[in-house]
PDB file of N, CA and C in Angstrom:
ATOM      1  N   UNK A   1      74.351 134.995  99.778  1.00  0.00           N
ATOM      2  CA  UNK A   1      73.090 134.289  99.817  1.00  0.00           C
ATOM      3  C   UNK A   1      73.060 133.163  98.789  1.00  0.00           C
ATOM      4  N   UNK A   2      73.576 133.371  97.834  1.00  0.00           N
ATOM      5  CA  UNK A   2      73.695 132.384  96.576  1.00  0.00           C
ATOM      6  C   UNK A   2      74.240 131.337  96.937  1.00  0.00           C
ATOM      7  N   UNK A   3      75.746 131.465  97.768  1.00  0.00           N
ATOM      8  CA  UNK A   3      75.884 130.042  98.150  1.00  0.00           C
ATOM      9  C   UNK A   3      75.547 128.867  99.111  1.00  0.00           C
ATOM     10  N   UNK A   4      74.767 130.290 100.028  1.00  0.00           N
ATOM     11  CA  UNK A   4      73.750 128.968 101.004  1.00  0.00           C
ATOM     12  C   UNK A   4      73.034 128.612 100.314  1.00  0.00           C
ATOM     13  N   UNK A   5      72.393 128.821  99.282  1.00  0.00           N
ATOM     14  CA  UNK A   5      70.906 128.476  98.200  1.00  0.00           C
ATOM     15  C   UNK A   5      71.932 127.307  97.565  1.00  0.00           C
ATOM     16  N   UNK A   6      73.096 127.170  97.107  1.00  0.00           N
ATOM     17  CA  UNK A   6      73.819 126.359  96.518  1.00  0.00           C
ATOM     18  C   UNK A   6      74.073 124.720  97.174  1.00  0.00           C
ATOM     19  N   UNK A   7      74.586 125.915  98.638  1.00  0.00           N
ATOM     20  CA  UNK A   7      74.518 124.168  99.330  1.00  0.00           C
ATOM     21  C   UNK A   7      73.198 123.917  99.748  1.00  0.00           C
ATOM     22  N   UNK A   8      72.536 124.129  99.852  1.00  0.00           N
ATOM     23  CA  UNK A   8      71.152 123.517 100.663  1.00  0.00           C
ATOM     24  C   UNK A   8      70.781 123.141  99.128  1.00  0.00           C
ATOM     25  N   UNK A   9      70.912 123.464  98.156  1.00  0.00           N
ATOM     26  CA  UNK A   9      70.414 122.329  97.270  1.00  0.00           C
ATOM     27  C   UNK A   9      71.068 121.282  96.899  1.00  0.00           C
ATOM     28  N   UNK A  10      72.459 121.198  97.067  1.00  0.00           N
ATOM     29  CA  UNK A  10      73.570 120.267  97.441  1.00  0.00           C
ATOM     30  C   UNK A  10      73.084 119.222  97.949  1.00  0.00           C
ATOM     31  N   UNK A  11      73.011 119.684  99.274  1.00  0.00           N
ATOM     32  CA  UNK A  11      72.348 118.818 100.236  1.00  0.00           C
ATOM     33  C   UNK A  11      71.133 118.209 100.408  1.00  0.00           C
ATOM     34  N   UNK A  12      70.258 119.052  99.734  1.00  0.00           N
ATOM     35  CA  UNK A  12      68.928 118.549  99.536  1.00  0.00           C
ATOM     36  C   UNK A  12      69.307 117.104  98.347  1.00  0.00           C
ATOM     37  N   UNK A  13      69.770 117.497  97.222  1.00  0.00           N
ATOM     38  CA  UNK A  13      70.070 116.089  96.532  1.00  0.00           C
ATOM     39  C   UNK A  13      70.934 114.990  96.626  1.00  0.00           C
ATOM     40  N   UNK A  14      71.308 115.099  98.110  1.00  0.00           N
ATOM     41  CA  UNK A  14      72.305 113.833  98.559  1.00  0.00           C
ATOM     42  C   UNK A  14      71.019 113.579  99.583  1.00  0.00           C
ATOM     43  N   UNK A  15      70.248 113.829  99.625  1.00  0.00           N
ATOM     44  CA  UNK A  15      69.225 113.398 100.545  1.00  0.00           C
ATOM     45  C   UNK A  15      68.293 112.496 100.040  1.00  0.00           C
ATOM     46  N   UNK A  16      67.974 113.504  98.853  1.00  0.00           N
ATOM     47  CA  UNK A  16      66.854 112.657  98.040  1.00  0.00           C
ATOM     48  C   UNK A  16      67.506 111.312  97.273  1.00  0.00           C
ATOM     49  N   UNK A  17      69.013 111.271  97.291  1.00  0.00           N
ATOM     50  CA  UNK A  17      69.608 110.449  96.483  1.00  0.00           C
ATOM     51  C   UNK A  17      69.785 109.071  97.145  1.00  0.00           C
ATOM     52  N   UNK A  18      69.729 109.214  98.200  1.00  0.00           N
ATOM     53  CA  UNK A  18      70.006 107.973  99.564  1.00  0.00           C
ATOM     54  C   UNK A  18      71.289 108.150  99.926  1.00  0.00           C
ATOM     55  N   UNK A  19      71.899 106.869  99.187  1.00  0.00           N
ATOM     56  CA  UNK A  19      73.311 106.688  99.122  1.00  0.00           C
ATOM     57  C   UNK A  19      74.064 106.865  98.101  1.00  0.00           C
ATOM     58  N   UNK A  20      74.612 108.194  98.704  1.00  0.00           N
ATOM     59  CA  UNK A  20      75.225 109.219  97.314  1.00  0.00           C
ATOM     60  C   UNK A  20      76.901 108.460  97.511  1.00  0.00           C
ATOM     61  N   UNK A  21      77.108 108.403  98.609  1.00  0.00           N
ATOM     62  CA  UNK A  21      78.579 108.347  98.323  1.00  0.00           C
ATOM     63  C   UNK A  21      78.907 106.930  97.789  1.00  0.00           C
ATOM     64  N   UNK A  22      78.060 105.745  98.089  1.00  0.00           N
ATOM     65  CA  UNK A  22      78.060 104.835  97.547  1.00  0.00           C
ATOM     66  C   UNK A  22      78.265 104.592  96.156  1.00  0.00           C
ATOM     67  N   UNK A  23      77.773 105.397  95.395  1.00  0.00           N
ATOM     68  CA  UNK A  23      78.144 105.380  93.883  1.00  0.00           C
ATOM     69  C   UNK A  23      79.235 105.579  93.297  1.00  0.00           C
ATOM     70  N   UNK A  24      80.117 106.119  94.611  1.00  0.00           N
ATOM     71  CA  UNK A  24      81.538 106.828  94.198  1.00  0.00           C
ATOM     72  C   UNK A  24      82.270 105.347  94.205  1.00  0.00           C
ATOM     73  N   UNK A  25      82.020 104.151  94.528  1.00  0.00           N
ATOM     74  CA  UNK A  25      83.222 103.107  94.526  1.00  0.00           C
ATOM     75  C   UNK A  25      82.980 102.704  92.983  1.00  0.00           C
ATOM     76  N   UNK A  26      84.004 102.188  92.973  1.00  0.00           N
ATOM     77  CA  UNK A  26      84.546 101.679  91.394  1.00  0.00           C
ATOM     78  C   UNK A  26      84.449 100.197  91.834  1.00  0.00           C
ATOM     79  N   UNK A  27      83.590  99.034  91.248  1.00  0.00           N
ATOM     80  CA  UNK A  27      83.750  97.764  91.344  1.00  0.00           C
ATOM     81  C   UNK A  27      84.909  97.389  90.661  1.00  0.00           C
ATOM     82  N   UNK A  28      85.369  97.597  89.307  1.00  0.00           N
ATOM     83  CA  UNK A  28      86.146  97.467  88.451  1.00  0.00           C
ATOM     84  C   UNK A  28      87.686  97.354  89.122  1.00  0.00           C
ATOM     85  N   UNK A  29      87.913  99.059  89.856  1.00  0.00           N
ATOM     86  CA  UNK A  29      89.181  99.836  90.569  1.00  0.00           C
ATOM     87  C   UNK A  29      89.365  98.514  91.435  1.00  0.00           C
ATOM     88  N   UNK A  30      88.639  97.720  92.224  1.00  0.00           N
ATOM     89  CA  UNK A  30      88.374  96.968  93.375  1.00  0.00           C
ATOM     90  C   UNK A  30      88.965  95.427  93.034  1.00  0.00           C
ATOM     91  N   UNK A  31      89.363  95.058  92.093  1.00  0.00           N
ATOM     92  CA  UNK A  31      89.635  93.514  91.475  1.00  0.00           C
ATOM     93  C   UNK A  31      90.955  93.774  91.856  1.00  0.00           C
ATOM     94  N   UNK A  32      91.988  94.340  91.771  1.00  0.00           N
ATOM     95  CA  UNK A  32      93.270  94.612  92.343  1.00  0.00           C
ATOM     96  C   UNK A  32      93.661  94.417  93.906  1.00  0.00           C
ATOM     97  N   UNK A  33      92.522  95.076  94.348  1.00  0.00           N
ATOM     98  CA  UNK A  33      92.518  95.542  95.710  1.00  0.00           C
ATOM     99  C   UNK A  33      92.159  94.190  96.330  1.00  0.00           C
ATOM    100  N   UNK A  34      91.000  93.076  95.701  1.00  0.00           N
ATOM    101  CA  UNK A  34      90.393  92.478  95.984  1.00  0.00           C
ATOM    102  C   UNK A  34      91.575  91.421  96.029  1.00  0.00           C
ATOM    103  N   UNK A  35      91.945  91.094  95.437  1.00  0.00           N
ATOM    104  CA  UNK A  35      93.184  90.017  94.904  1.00  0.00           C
ATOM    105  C   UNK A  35      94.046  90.344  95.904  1.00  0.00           C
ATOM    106  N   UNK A  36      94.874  90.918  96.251  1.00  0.00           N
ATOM    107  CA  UNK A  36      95.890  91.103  97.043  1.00  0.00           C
ATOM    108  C   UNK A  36      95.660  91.436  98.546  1.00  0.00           C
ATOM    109  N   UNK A  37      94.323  91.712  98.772  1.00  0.00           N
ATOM    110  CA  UNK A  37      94.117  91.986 100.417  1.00  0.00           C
ATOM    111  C   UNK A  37      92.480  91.129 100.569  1.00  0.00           C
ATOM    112  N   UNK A  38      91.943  90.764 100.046  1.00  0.00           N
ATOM    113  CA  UNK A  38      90.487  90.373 100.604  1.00  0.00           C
ATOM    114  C   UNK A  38      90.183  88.858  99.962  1.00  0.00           C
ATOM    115  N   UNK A  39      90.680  88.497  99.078  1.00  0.00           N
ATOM    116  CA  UNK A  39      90.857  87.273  98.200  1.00  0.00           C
ATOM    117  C   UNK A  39      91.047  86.259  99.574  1.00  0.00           C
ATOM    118  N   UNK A  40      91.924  86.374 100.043  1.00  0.00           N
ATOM    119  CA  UNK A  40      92.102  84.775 101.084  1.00  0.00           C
ATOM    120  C   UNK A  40      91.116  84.641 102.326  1.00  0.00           C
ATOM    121  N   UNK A  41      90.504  85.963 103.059  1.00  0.00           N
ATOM    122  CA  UNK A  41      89.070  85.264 103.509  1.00  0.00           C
ATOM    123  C   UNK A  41      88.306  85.385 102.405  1.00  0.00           C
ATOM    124  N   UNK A  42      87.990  86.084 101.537  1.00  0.00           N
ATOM    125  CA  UNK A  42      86.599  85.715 101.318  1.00  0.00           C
ATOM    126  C   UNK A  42      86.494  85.192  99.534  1.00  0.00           C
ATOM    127  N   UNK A  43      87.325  84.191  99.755  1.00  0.00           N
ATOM    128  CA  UNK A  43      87.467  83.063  98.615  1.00  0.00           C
ATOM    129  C   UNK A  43      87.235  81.463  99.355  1.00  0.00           C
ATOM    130  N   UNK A  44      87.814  81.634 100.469  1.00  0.00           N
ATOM    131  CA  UNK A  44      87.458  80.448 101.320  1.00  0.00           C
ATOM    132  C   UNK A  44      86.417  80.640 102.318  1.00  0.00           C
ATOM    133  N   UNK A  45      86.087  82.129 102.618  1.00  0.00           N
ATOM    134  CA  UNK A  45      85.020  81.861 103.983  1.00  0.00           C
ATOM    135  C   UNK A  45      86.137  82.035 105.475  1.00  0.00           C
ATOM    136  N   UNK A  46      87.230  81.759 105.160  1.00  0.00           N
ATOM    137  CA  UNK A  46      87.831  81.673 106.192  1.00  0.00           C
ATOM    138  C   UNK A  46      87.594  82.996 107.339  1.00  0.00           C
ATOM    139  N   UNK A  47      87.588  82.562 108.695  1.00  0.00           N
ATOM    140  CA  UNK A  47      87.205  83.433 109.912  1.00  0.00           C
ATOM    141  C   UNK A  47      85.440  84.081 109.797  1.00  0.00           C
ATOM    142  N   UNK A  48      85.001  83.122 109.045  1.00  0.00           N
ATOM    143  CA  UNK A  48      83.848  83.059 108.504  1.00  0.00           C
ATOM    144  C   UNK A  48      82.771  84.180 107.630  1.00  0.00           C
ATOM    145  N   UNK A  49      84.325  84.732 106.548  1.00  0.00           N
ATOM    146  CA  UNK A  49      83.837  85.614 105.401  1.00  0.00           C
ATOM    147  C   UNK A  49      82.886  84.993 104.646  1.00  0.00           C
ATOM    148  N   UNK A  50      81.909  86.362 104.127  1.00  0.00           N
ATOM    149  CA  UNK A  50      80.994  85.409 103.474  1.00  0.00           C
ATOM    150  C   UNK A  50      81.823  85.129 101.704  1.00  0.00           C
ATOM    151  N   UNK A  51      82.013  84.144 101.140  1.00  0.00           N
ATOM    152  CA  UNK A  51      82.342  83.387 100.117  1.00  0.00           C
ATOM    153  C   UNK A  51      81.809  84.350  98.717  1.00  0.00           C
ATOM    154  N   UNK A  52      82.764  85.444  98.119  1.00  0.00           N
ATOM    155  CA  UNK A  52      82.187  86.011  97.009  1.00  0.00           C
ATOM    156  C   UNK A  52      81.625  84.831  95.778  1.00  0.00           C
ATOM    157  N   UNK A  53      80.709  85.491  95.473  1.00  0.00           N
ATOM    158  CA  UNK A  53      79.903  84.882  94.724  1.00  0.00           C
ATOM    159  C   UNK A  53      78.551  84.059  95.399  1.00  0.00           C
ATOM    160  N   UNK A  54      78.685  83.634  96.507  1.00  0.00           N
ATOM    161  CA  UNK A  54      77.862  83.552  97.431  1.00  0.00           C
ATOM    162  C   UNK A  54      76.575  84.366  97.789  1.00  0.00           C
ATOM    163  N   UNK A  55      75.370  83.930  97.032  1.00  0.00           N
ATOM    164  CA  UNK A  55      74.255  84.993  97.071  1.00  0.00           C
ATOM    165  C   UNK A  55      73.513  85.420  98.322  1.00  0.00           C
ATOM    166  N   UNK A  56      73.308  84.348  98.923  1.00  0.00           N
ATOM    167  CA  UNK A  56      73.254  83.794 100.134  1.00  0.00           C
ATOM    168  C   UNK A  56      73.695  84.470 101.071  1.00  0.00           C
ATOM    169  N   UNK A  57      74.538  84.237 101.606  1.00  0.00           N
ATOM    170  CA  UNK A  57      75.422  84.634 102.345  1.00  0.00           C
ATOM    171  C   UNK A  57      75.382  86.330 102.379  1.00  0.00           C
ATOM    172  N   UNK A  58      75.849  86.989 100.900  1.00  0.00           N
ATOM    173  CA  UNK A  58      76.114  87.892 100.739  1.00  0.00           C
ATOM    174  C   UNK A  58      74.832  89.115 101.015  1.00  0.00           C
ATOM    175  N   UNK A  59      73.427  88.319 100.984  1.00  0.00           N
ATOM    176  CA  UNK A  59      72.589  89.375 101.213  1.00  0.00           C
ATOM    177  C   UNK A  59      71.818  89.781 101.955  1.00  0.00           C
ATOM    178  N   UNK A  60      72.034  89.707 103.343  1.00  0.00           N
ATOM    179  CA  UNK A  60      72.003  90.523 104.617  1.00  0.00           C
ATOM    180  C   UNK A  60      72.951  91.257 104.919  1.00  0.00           C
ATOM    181  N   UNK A  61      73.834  91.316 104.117  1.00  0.00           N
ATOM    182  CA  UNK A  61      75.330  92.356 103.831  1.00  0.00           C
ATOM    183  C   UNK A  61      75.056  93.547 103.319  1.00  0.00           C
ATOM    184  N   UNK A  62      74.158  92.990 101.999  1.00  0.00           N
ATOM    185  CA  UNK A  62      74.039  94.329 101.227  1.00  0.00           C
ATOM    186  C   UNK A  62      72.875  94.491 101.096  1.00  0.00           C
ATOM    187  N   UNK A  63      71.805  93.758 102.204  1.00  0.00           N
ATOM    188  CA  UNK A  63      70.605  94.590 102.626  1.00  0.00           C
ATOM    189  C   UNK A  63      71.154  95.963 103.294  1.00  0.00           C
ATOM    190  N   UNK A  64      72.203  95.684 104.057  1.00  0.00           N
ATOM    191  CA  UNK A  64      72.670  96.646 105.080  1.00  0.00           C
ATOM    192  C   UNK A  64      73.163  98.169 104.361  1.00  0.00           C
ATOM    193  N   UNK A  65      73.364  98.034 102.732  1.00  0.00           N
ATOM    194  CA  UNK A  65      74.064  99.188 102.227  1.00  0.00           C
ATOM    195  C   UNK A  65      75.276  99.018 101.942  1.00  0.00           C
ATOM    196  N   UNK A  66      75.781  99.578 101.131  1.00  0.00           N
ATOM    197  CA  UNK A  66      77.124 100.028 100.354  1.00  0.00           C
ATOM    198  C   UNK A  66      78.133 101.003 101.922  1.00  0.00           C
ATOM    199  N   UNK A  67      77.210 101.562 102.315  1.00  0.00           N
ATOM    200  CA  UNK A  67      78.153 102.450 103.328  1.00  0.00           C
ATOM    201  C   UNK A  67      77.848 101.694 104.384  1.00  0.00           C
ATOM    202  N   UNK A  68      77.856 101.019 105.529  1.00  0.00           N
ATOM    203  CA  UNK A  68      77.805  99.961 106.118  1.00  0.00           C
ATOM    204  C   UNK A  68      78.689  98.744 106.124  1.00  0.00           C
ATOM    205  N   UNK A  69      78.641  98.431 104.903  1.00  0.00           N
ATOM    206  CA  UNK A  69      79.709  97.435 104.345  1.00  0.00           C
ATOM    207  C   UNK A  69      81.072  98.223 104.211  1.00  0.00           C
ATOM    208  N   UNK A  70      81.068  99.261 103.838  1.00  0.00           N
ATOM    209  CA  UNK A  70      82.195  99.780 103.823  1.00  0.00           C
ATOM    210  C   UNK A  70      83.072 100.030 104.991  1.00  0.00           C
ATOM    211  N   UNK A  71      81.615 100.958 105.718  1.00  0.00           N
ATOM    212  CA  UNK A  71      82.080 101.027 107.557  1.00  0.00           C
ATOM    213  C   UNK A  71      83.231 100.018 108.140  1.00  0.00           C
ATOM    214  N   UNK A  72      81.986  98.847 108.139  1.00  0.00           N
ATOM    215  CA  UNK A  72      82.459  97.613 108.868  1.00  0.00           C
ATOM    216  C   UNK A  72      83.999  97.226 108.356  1.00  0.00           C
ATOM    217  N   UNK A  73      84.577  97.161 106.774  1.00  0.00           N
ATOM    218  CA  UNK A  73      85.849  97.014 106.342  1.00  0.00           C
ATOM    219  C   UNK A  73      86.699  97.691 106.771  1.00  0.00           C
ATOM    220  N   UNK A  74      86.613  99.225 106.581  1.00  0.00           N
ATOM    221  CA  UNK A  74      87.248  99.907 107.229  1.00  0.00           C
ATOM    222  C   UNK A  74      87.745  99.730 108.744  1.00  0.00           C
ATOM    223  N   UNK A  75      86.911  99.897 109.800  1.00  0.00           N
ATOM    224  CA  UNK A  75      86.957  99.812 110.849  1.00  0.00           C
ATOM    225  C   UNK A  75      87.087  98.643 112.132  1.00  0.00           C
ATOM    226  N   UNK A  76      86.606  97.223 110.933  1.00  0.00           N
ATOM    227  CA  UNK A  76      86.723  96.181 111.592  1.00  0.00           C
ATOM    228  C   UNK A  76      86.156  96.034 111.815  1.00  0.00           C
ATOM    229  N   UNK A  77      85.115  94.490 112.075  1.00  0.00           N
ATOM    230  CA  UNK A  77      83.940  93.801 112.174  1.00  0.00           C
ATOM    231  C   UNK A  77      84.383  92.473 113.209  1.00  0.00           C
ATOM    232  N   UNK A  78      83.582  92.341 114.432  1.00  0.00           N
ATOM    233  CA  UNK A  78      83.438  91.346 115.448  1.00  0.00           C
ATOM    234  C   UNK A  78      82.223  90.753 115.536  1.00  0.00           C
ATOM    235  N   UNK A  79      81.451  90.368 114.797  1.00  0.00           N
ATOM    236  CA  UNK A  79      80.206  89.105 115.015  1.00  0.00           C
ATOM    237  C   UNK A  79      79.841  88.226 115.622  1.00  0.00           C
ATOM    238  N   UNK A  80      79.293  87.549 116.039  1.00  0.00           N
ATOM    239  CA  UNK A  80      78.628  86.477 116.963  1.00  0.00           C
ATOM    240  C   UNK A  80      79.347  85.026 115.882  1.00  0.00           C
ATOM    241  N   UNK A  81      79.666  84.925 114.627  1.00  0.00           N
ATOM    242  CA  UNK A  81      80.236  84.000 113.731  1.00  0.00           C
ATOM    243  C   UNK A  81      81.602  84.305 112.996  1.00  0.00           C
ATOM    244  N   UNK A  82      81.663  85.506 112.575  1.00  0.00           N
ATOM    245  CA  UNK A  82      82.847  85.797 111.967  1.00  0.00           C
ATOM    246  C   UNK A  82      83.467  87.192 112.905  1.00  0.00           C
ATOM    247  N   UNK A  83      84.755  87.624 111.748  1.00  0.00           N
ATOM    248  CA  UNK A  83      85.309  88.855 112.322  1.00  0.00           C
ATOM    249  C   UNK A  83      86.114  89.127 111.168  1.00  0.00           C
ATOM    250  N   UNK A  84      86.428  90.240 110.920  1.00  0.00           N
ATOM    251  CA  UNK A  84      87.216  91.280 109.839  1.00  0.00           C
ATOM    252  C   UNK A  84      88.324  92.048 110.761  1.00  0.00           C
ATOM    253  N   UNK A  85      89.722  91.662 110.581  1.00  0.00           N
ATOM    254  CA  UNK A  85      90.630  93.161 110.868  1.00  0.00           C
ATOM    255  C   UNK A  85      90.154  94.155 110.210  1.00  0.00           C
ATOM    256  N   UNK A  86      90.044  95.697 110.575  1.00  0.00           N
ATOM    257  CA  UNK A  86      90.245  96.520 109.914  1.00  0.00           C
ATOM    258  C   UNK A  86      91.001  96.804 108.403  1.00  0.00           C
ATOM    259  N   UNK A  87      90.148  96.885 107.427  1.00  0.00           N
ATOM    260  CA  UNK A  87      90.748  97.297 106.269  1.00  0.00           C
ATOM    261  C   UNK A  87      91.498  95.844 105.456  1.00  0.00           C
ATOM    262  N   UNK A  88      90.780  94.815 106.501  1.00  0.00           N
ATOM    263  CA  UNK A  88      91.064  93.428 106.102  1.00  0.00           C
ATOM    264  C   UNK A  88      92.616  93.269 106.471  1.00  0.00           C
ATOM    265  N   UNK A  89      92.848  93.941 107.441  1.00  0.00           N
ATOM    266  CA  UNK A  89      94.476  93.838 107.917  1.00  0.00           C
ATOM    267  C   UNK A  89      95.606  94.958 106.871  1.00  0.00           C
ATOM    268  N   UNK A  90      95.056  95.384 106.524  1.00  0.00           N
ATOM    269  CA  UNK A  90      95.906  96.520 105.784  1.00  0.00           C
ATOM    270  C   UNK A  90      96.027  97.655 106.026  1.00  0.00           C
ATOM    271  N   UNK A  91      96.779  98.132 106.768  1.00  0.00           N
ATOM    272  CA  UNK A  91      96.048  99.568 107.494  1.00  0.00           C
ATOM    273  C   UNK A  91      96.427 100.502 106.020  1.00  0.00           C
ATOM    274  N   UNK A  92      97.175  99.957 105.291  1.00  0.00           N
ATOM    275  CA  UNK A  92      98.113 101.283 104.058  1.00  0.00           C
ATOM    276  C   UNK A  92      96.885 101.699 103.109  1.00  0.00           C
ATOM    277  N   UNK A  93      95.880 100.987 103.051  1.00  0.00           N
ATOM    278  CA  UNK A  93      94.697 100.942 102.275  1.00  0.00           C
ATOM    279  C   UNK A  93      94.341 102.308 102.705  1.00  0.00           C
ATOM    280  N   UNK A  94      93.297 102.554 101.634  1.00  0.00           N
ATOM    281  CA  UNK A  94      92.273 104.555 101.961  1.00  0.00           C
ATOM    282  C   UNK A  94      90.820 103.266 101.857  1.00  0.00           C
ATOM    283  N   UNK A  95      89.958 104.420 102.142  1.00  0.00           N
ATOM    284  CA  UNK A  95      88.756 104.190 102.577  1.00  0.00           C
ATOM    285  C   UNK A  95      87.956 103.669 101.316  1.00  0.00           C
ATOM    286  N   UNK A  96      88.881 104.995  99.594  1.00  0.00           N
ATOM    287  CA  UNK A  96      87.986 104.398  98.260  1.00  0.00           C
ATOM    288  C   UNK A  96      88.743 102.973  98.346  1.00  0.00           C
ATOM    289  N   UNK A  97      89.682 103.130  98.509  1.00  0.00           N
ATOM    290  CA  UNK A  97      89.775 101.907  98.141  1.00  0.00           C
ATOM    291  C   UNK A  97      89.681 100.367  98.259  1.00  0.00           C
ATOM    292  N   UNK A  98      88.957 100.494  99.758  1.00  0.00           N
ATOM    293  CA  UNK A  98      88.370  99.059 100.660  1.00  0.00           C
ATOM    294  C   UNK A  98      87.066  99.262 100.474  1.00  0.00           C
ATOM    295  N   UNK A  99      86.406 100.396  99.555  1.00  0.00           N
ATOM    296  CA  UNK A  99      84.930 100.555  99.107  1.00  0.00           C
ATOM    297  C   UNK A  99      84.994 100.127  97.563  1.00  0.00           C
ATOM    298  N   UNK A 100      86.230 100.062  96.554  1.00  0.00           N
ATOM    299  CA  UNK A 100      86.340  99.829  95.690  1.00  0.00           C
ATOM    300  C   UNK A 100      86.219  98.654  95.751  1.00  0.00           C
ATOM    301  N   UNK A 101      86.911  97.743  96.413  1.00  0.00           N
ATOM    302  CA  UNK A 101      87.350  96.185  96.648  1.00  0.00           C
ATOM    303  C   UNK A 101      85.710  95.360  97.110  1.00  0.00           C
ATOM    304  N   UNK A 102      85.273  95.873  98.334  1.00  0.00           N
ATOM    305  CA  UNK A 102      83.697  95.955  98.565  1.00  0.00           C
ATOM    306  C   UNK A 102      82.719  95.699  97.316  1.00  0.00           C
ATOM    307  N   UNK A 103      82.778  96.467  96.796  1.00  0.00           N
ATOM    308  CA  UNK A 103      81.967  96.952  95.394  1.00  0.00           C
ATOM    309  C   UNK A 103      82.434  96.179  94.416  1.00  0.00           C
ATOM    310  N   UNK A 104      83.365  95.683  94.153  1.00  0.00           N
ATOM    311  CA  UNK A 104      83.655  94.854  93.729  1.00  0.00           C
ATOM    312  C   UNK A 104      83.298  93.368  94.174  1.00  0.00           C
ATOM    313  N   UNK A 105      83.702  93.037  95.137  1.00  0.00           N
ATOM    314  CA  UNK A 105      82.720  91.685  95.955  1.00  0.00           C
ATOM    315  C   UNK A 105      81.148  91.986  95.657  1.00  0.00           C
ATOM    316  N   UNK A 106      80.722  92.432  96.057  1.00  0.00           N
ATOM    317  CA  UNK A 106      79.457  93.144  95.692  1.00  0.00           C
ATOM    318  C   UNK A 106      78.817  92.455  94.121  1.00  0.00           C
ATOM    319  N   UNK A 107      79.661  93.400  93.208  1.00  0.00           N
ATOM    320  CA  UNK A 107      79.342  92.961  92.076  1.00  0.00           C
ATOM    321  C   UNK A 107      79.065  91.507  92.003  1.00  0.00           C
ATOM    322  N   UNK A 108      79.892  90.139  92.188  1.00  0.00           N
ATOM    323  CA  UNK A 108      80.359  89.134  92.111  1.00  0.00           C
ATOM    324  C   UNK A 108      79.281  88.453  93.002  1.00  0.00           C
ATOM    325  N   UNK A 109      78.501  89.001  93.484  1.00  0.00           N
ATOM    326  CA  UNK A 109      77.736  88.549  94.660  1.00  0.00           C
ATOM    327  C   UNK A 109      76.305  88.786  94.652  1.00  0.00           C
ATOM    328  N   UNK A 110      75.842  89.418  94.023  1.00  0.00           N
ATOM    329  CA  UNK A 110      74.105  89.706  93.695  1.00  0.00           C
ATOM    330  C   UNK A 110      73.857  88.799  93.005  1.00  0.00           C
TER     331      UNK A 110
END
């Protein structure tokens, strides 16, 4: 009984928290990641990334959420203006770590 009481309060505070897993990316971890796989669209915009540092641009992105943005990297993004390969064309990438890179743009971008 103790450990259903355990998780349901688990769960109850990833509820009340919003976006719990979101907190788990490292902006910092992400400058590496960022440089070597996400740097050439979205330093130029090219295939019509939005331009880090770009406030503009960047915030109907992250109206959308930390997990959303992540989604879309991961999985690949097709828009009516732009488009994203998956994982920004890297398939060798993990999920923290195209949320690290994210979060990192992120930072650079509010």
């Amino acid at each position: 009984m103790s450990r259903f009481v355990s998780a349901a309060l688990v769960g109850a505070a990833l509820l009340v928290s919003g976006n719990a897993f979101a907190a788990n990316y490292i902006a910092a971890a992400g400058k590496s990641v960022y440089d070597a796989n996400c740097a050439m669209c979205h330093k130029t915009g090219m295939m019509g990334s939005p331009k880090v540092g770009d406030k503009a641009a960047w915030a109907p992105h992250i109206a959308k959420g930390m997990d959303a943005m992540v989604a879309n990297s991961v999985k690949g993004y097709k828009g009516p203006k732009n488009w994203m390969p998956a994982k920004g064309g890297n398939a060798k990438l993990t999920e923290a770590q195209v949320g690290n890179a994210v979060a990192y743009m992120v930072s650079l971008s509010k």
